[in-house]
PDB file of N, CA and C in Angstrom:
ATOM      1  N   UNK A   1     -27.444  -8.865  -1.579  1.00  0.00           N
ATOM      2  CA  UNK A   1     -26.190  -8.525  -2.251  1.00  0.00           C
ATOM      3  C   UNK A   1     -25.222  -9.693  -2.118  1.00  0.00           C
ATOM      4  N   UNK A   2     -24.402 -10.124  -2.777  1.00  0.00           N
ATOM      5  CA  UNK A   2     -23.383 -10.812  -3.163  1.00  0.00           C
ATOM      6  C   UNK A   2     -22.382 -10.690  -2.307  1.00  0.00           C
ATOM      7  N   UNK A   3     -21.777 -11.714  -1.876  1.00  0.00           N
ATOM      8  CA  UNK A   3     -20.744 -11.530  -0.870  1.00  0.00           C
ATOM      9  C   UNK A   3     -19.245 -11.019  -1.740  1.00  0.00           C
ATOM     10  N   UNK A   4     -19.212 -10.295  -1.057  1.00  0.00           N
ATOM     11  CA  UNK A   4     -17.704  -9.515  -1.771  1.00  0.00           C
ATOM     12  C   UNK A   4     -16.457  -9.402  -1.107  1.00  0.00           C
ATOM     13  N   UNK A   5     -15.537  -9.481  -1.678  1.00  0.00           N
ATOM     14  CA  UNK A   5     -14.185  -8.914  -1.027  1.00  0.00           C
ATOM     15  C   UNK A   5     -13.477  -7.643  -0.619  1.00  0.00           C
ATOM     16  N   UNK A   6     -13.894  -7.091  -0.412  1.00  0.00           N
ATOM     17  CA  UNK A   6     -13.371  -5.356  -0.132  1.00  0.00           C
ATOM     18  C   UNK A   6     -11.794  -4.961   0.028  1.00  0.00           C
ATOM     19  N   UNK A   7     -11.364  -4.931  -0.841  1.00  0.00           N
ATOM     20  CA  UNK A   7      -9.510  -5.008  -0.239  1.00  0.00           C
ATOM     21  C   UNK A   7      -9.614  -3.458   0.963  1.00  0.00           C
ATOM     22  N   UNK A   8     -10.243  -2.643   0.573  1.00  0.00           N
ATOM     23  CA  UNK A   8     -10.461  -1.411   1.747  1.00  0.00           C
ATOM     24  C   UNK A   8     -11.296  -1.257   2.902  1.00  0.00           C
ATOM     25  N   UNK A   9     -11.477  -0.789   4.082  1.00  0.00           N
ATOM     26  CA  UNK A   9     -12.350  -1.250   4.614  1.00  0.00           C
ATOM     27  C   UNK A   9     -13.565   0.151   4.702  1.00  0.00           C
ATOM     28  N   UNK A  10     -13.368   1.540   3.738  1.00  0.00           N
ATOM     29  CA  UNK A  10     -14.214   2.170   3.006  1.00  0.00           C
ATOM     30  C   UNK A  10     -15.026   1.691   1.671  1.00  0.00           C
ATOM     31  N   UNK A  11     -14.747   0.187   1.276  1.00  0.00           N
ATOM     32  CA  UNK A  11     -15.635   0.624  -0.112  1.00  0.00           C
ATOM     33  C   UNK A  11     -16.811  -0.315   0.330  1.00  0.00           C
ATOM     34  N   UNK A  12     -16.642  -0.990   0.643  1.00  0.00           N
ATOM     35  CA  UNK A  12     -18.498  -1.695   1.284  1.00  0.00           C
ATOM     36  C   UNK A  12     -19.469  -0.563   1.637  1.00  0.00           C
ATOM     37  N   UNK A  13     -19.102  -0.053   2.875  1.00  0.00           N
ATOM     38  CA  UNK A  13     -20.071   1.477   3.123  1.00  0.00           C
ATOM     39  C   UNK A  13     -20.252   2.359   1.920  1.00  0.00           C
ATOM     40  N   UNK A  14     -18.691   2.460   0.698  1.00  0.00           N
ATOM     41  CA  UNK A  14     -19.017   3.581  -0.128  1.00  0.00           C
ATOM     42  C   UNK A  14     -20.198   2.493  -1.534  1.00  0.00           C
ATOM     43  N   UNK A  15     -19.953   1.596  -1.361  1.00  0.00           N
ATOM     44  CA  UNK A  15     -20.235   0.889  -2.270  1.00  0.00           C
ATOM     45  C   UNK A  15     -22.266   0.755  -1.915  1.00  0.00           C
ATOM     46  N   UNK A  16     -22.442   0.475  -0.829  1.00  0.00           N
ATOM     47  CA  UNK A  16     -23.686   0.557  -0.537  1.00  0.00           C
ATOM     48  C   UNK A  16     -24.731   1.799  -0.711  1.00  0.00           C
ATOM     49  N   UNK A  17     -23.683   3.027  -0.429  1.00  0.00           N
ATOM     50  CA  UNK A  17     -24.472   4.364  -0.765  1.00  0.00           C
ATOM     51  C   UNK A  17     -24.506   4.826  -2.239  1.00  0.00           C
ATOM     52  N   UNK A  18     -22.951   4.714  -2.743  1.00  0.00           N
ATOM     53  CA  UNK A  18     -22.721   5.031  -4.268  1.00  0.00           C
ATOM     54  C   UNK A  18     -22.387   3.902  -4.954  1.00  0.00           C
ATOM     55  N   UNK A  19     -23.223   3.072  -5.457  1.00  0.00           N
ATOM     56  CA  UNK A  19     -22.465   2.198  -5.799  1.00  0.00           C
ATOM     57  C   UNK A  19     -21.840   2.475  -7.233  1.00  0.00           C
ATOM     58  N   UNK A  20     -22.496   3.223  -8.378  1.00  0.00           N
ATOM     59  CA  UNK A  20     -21.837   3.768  -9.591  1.00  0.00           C
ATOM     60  C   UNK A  20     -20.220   4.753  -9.065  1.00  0.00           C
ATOM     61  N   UNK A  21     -20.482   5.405  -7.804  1.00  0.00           N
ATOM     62  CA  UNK A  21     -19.083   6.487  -7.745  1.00  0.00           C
ATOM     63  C   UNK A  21     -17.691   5.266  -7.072  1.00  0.00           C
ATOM     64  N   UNK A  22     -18.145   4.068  -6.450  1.00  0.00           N
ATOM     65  CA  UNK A  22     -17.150   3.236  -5.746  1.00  0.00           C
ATOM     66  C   UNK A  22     -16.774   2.472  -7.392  1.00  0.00           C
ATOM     67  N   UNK A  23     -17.804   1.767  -8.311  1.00  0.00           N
ATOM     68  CA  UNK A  23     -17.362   1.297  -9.632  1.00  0.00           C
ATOM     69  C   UNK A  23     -16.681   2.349 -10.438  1.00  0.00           C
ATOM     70  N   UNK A  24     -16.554   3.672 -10.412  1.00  0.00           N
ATOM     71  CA  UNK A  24     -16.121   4.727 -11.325  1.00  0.00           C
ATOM     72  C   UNK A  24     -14.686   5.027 -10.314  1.00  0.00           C
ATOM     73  N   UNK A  25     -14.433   4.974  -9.204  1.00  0.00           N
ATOM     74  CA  UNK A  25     -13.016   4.676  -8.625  1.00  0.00           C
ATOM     75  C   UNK A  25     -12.213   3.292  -8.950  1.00  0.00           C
ATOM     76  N   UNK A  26     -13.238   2.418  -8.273  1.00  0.00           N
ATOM     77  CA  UNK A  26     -12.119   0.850  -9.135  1.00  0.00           C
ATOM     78  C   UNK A  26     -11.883   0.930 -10.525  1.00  0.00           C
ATOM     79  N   UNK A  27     -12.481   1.603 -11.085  1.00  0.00           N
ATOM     80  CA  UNK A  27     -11.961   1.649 -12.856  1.00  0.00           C
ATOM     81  C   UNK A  27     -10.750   2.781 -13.110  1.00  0.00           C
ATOM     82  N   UNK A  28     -10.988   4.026 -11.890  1.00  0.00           N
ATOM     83  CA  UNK A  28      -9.624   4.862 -11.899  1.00  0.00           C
ATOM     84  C   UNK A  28      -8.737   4.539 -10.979  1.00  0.00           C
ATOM     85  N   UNK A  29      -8.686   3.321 -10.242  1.00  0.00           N
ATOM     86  CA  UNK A  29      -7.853   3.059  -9.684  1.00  0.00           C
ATOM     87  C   UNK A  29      -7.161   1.904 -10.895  1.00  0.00           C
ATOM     88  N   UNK A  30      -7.826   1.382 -11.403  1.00  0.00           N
ATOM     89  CA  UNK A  30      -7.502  -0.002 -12.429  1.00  0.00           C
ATOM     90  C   UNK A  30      -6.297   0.865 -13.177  1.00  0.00           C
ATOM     91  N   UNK A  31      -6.811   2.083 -13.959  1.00  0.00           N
ATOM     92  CA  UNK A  31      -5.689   2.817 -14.685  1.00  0.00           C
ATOM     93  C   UNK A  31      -4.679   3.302 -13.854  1.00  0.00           C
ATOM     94  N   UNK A  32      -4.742   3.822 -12.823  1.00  0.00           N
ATOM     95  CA  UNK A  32      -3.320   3.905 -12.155  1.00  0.00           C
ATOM     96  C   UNK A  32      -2.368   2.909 -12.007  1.00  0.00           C
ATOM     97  N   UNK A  33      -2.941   1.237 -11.567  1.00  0.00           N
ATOM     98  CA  UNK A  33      -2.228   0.512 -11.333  1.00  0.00           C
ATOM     99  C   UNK A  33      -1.834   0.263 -12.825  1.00  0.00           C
ATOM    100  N   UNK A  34      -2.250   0.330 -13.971  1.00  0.00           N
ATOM    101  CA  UNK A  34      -1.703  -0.004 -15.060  1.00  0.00           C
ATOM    102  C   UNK A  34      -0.702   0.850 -15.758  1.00  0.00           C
ATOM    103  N   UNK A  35      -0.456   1.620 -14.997  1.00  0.00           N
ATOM    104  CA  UNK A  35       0.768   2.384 -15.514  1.00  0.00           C
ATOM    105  C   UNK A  35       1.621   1.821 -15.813  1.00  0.00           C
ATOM    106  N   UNK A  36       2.753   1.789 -17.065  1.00  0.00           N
ATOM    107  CA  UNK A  36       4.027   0.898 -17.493  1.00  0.00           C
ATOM    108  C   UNK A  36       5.129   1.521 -16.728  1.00  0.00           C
ATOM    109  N   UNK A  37       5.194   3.480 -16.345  1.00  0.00           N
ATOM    110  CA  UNK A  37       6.416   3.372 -15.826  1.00  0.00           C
ATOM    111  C   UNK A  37       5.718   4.501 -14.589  1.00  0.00           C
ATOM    112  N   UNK A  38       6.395   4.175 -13.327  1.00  0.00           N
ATOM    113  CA  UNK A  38       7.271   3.572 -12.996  1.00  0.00           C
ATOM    114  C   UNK A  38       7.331   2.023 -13.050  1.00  0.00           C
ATOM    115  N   UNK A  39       8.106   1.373 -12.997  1.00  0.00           N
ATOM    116  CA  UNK A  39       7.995  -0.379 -12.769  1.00  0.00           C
ATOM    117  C   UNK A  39       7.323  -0.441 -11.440  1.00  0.00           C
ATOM    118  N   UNK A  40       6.948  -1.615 -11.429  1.00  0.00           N
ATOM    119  CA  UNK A  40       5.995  -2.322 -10.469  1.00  0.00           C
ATOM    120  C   UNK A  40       6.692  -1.980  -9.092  1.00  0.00           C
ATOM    121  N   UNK A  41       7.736  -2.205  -9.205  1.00  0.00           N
ATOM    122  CA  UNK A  41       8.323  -2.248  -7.692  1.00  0.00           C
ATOM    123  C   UNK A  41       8.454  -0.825  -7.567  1.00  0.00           C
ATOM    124  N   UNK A  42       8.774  -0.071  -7.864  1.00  0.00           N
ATOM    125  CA  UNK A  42       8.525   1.643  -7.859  1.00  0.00           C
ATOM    126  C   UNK A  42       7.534   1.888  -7.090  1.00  0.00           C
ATOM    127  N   UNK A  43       6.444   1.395  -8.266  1.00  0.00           N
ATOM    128  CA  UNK A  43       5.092   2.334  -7.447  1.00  0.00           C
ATOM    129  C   UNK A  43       5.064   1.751  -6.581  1.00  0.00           C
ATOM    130  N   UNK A  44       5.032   0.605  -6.068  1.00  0.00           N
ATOM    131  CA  UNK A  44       3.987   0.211  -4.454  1.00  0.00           C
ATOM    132  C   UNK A  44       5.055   0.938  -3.694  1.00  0.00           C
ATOM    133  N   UNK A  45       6.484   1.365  -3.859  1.00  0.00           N
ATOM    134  CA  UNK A  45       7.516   1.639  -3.179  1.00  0.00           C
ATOM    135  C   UNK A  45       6.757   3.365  -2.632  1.00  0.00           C
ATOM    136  N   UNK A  46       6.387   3.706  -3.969  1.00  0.00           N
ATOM    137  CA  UNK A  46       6.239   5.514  -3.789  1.00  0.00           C
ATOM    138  C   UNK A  46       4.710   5.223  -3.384  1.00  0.00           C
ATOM    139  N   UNK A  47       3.835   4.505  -3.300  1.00  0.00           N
ATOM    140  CA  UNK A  47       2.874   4.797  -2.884  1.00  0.00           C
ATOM    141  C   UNK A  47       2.669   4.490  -1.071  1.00  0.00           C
ATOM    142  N   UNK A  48       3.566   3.316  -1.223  1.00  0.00           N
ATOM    143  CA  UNK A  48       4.142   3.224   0.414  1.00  0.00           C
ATOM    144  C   UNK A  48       4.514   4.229   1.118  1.00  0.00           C
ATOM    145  N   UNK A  49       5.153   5.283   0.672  1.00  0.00           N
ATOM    146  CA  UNK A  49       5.849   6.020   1.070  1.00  0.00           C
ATOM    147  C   UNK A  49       5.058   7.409   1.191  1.00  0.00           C
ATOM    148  N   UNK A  50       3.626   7.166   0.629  1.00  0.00           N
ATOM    149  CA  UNK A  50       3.057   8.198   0.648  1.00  0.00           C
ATOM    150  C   UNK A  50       1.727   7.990   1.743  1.00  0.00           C
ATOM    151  N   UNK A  51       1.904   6.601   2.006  1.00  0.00           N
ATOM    152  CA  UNK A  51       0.916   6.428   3.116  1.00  0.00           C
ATOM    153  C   UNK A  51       1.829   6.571   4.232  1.00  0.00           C
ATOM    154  N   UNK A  52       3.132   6.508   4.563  1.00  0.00           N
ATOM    155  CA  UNK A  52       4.077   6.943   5.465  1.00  0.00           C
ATOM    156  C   UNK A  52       3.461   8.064   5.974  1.00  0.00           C
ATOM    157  N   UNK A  53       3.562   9.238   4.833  1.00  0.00           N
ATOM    158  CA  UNK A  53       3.057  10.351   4.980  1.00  0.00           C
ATOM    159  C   UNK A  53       1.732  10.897   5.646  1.00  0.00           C
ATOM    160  N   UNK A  54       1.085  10.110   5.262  1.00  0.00           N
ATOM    161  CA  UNK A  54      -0.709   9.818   5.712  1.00  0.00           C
ATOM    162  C   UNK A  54      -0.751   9.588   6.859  1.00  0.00           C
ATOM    163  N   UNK A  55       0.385   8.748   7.849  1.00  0.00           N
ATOM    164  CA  UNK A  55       0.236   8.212   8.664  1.00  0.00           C
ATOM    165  C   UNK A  55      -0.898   7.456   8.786  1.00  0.00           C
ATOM    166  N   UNK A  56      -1.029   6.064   7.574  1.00  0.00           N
ATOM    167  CA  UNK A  56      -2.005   5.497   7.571  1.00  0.00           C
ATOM    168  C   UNK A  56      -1.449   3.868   7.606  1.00  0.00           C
ATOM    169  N   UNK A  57      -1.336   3.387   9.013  1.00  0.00           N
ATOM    170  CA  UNK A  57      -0.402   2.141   9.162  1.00  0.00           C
ATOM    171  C   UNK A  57      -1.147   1.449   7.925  1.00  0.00           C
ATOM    172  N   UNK A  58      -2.345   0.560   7.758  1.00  0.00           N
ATOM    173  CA  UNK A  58      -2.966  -0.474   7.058  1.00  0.00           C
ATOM    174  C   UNK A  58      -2.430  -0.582   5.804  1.00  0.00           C
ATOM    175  N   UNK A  59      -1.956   1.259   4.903  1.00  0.00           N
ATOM    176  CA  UNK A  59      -1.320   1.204   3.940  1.00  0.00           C
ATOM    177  C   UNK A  59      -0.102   1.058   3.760  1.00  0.00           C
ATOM    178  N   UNK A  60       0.699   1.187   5.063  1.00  0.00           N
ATOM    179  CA  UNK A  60       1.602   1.182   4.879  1.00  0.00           C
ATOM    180  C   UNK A  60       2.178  -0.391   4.695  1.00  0.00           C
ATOM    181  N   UNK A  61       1.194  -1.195   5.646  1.00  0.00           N
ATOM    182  CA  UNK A  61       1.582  -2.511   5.381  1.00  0.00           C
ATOM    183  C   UNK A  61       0.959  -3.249   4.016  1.00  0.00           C
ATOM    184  N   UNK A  62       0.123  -2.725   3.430  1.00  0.00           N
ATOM    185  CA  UNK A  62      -0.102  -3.504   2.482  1.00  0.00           C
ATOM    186  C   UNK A  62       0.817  -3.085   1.120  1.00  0.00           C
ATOM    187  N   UNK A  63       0.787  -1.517   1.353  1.00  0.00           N
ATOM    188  CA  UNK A  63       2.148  -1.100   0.314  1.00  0.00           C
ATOM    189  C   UNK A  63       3.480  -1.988   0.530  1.00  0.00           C
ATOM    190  N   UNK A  64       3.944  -1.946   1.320  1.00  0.00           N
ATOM    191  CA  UNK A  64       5.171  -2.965   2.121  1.00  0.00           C
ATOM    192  C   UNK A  64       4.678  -4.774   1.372  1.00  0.00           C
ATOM    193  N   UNK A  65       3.527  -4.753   1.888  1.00  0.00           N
ATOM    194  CA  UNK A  65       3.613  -6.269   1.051  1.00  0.00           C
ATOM    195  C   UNK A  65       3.350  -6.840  -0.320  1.00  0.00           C
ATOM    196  N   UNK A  66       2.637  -5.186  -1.396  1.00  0.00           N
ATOM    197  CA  UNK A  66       2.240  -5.424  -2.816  1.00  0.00           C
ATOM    198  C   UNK A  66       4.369  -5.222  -2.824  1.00  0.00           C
ATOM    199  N   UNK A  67       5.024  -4.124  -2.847  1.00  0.00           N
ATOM    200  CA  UNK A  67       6.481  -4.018  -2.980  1.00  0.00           C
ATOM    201  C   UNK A  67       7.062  -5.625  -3.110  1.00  0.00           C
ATOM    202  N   UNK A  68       7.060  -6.009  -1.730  1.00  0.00           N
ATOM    203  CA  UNK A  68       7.701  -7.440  -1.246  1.00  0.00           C
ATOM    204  C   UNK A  68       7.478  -8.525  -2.201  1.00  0.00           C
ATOM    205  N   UNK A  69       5.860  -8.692  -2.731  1.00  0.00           N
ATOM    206  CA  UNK A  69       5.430  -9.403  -3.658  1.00  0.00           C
ATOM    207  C   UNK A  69       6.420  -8.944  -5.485  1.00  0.00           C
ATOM    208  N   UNK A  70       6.353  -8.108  -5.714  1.00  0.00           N
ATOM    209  CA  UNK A  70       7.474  -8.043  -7.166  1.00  0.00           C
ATOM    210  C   UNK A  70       8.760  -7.312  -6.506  1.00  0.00           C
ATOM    211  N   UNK A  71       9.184  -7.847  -5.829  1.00  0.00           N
ATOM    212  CA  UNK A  71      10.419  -7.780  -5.652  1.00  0.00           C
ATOM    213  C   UNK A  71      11.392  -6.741  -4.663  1.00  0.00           C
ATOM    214  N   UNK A  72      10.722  -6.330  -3.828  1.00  0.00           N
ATOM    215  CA  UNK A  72      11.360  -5.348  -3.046  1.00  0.00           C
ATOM    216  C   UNK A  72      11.594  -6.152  -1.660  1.00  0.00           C
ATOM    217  N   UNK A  73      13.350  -5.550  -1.833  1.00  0.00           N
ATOM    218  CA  UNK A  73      13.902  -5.911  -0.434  1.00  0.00           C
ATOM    219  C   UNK A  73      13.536  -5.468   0.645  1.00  0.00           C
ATOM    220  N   UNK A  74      13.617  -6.259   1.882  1.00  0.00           N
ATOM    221  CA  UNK A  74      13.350  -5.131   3.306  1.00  0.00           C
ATOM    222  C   UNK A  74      14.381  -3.765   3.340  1.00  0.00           C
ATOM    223  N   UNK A  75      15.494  -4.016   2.498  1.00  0.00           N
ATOM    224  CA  UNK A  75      16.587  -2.799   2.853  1.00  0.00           C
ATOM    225  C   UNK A  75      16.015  -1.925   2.091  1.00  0.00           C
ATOM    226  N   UNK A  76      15.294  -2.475   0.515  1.00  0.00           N
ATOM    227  CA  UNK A  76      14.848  -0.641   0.088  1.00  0.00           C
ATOM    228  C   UNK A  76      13.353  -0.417   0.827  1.00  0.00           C
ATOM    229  N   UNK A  77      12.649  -1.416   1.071  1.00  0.00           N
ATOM    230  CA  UNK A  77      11.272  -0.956   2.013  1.00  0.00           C
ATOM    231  C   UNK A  77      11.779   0.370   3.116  1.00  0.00           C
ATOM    232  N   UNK A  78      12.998  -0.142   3.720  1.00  0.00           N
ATOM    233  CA  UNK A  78      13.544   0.558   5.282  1.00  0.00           C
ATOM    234  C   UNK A  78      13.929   1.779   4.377  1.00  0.00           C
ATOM    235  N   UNK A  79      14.669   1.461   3.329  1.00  0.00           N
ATOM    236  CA  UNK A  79      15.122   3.333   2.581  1.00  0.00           C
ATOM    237  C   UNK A  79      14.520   3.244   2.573  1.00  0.00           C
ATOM    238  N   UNK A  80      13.168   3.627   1.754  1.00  0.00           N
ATOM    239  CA  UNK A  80      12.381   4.058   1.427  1.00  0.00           C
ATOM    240  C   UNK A  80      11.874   5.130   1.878  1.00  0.00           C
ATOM    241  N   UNK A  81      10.956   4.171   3.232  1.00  0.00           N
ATOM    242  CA  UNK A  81      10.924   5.032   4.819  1.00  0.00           C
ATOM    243  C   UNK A  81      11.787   5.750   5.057  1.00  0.00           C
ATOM    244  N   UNK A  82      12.725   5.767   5.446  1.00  0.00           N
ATOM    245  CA  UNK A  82      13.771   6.555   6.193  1.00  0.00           C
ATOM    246  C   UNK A  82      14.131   7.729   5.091  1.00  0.00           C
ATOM    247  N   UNK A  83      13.365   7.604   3.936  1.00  0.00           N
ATOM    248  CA  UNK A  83      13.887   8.803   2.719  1.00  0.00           C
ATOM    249  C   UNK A  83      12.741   9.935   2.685  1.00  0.00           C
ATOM    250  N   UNK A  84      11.672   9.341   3.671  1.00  0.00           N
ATOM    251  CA  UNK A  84      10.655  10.605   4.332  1.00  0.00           C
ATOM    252  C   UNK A  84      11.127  11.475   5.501  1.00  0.00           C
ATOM    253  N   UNK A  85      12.363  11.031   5.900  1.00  0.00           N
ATOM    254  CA  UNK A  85      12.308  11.886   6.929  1.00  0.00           C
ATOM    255  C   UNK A  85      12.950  13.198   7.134  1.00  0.00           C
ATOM    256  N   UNK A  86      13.420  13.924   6.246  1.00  0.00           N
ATOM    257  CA  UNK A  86      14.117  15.059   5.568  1.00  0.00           C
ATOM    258  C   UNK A  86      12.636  16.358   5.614  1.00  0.00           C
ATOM    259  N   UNK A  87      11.112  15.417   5.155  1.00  0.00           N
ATOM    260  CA  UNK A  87      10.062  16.271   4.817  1.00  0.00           C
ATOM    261  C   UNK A  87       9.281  16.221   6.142  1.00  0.00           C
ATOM    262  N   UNK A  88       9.578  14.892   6.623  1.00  0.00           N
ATOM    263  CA  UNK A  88       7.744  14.188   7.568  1.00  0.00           C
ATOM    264  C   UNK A  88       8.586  14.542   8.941  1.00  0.00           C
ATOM    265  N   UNK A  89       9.764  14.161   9.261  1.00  0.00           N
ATOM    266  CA  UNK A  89      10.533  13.980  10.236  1.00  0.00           C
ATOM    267  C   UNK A  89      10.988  12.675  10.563  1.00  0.00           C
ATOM    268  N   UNK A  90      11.196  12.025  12.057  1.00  0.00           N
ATOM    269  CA  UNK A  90      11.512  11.107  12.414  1.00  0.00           C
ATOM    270  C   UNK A  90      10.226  10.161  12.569  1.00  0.00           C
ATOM    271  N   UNK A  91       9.263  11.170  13.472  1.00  0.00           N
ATOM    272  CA  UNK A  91       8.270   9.831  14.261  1.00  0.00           C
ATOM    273  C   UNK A  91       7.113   9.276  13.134  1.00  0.00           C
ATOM    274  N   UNK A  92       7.350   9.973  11.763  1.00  0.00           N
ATOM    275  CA  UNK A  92       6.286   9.345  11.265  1.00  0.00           C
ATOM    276  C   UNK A  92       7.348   7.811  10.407  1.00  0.00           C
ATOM    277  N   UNK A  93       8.183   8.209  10.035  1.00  0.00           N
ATOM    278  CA  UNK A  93       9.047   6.832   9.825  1.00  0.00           C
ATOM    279  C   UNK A  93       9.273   6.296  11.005  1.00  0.00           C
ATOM    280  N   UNK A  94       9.222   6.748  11.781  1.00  0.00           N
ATOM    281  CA  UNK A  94       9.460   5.097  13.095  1.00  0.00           C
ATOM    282  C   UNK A  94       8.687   4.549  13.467  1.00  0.00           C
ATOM    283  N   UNK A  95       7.109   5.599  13.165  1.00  0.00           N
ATOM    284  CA  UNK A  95       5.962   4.826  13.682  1.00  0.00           C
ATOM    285  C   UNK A  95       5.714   3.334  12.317  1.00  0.00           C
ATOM    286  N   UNK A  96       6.057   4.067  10.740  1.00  0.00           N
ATOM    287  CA  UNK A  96       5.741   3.108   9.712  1.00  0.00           C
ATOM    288  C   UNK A  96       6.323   1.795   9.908  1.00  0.00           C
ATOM    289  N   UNK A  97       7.767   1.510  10.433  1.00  0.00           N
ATOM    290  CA  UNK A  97       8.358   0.594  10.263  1.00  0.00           C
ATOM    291  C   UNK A  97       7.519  -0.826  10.647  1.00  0.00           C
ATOM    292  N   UNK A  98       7.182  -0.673  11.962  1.00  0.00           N
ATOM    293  CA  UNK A  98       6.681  -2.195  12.501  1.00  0.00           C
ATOM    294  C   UNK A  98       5.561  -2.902  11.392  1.00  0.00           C
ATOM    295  N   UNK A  99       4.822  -1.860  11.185  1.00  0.00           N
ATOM    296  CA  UNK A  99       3.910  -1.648   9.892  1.00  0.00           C
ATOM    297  C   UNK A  99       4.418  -2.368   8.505  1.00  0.00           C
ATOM    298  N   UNK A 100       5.452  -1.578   8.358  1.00  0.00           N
ATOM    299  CA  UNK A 100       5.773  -2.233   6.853  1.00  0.00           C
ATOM    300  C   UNK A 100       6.446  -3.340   7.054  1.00  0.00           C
ATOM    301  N   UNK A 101       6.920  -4.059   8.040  1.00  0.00           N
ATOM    302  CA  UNK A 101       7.441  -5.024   8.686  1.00  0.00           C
ATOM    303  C   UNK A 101       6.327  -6.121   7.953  1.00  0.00           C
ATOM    304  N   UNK A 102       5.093  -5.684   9.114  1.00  0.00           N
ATOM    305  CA  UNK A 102       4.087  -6.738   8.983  1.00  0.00           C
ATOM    306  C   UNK A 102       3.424  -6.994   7.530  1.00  0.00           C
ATOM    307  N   UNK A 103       3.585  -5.999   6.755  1.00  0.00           N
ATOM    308  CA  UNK A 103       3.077  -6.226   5.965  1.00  0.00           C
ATOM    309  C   UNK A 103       4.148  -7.268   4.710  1.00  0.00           C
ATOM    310  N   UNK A 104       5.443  -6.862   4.914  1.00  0.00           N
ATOM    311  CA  UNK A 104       6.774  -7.981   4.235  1.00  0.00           C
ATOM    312  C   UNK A 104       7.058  -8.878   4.885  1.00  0.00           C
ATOM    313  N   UNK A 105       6.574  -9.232   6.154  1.00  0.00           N
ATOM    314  CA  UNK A 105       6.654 -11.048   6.595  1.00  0.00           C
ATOM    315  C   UNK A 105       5.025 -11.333   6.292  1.00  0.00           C
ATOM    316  N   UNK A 106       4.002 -10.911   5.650  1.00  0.00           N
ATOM    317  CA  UNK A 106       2.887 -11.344   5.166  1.00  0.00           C
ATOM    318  C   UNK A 106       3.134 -11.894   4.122  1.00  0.00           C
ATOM    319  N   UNK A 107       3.685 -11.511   2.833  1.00  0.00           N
ATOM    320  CA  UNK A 107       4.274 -11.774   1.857  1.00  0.00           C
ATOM    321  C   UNK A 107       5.175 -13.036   1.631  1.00  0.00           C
ATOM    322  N   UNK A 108       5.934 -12.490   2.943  1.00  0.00           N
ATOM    323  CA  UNK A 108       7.074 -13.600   2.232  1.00  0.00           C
ATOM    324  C   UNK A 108       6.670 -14.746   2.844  1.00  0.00           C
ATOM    325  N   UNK A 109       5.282 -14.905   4.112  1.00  0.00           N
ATOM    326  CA  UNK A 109       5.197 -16.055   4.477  1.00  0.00           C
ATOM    327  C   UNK A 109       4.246 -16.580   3.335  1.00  0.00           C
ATOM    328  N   UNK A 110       3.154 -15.229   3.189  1.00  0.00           N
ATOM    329  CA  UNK A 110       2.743 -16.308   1.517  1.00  0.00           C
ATOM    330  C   UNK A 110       3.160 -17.033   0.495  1.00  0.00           C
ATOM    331  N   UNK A 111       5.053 -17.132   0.409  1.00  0.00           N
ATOM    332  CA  UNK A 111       5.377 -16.875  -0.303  1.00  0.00           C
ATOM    333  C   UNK A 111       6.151 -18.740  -0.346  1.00  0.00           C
ATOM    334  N   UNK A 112       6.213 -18.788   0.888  1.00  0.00           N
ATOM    335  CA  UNK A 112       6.519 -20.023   1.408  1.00  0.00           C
ATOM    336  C   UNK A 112       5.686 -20.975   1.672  1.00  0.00           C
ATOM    337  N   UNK A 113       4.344 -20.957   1.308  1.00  0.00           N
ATOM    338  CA  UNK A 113       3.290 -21.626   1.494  1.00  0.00           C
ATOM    339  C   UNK A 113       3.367 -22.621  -0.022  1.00  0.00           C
TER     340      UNK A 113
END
């Protein structure tokens, strides 16, 4: 097999067992990301915010750094977060922060390269 890039660290394993059901997700994931509205900075914002929820740090930082990349400030990254905590509570936004941290000085150091 071909050396590949996996942006997840489920689709190699899913990709080896199914490989038609992991190609029939990247093609429904392709149409989600092509949505016109919300704008770009929206979604990675609400999808960030939904791995908050997940309590799934990895997303939270890479949501934090697709955001950072078209244009999202650290102040709406931090709302963002802090606009879960009405539903999730406190500790799942305090655990996200360092998280979405790392994932917006990833960015912006790419950004400076």
């Amino acid at each position: 097999m071909d050396e590949q890039d996996w942006n997840f660290p489920f689709e190699e394993p899913l990709h080896e067992v199914f490989p038609q059901l992991h190609a029939a997700q990247n093609a429904w994931m392709s149409q989600i990301d092509s949505l016109r509205a919300p704008d770009r900075k929206t979604h990675e914002l609400i999808r960030m915010v939904v791995t908050v929820a997940l309590r799934n740090p990895a997303g939270v930082a890479r949501h934090a750094r697709l955001a950072r990349e078209v244009g999202a400030t650290w102040e709406e990254i931090l709302g963002s977060i802090m606009l879960t905590t009405p539903g999730l509570g406190l500790l799942p936004a305090v655990e996200a922060i360092p998280h979405a941290r790392r994932g917006y000085e990833a960015a912006r150091e790419a950004e400076q390269e």
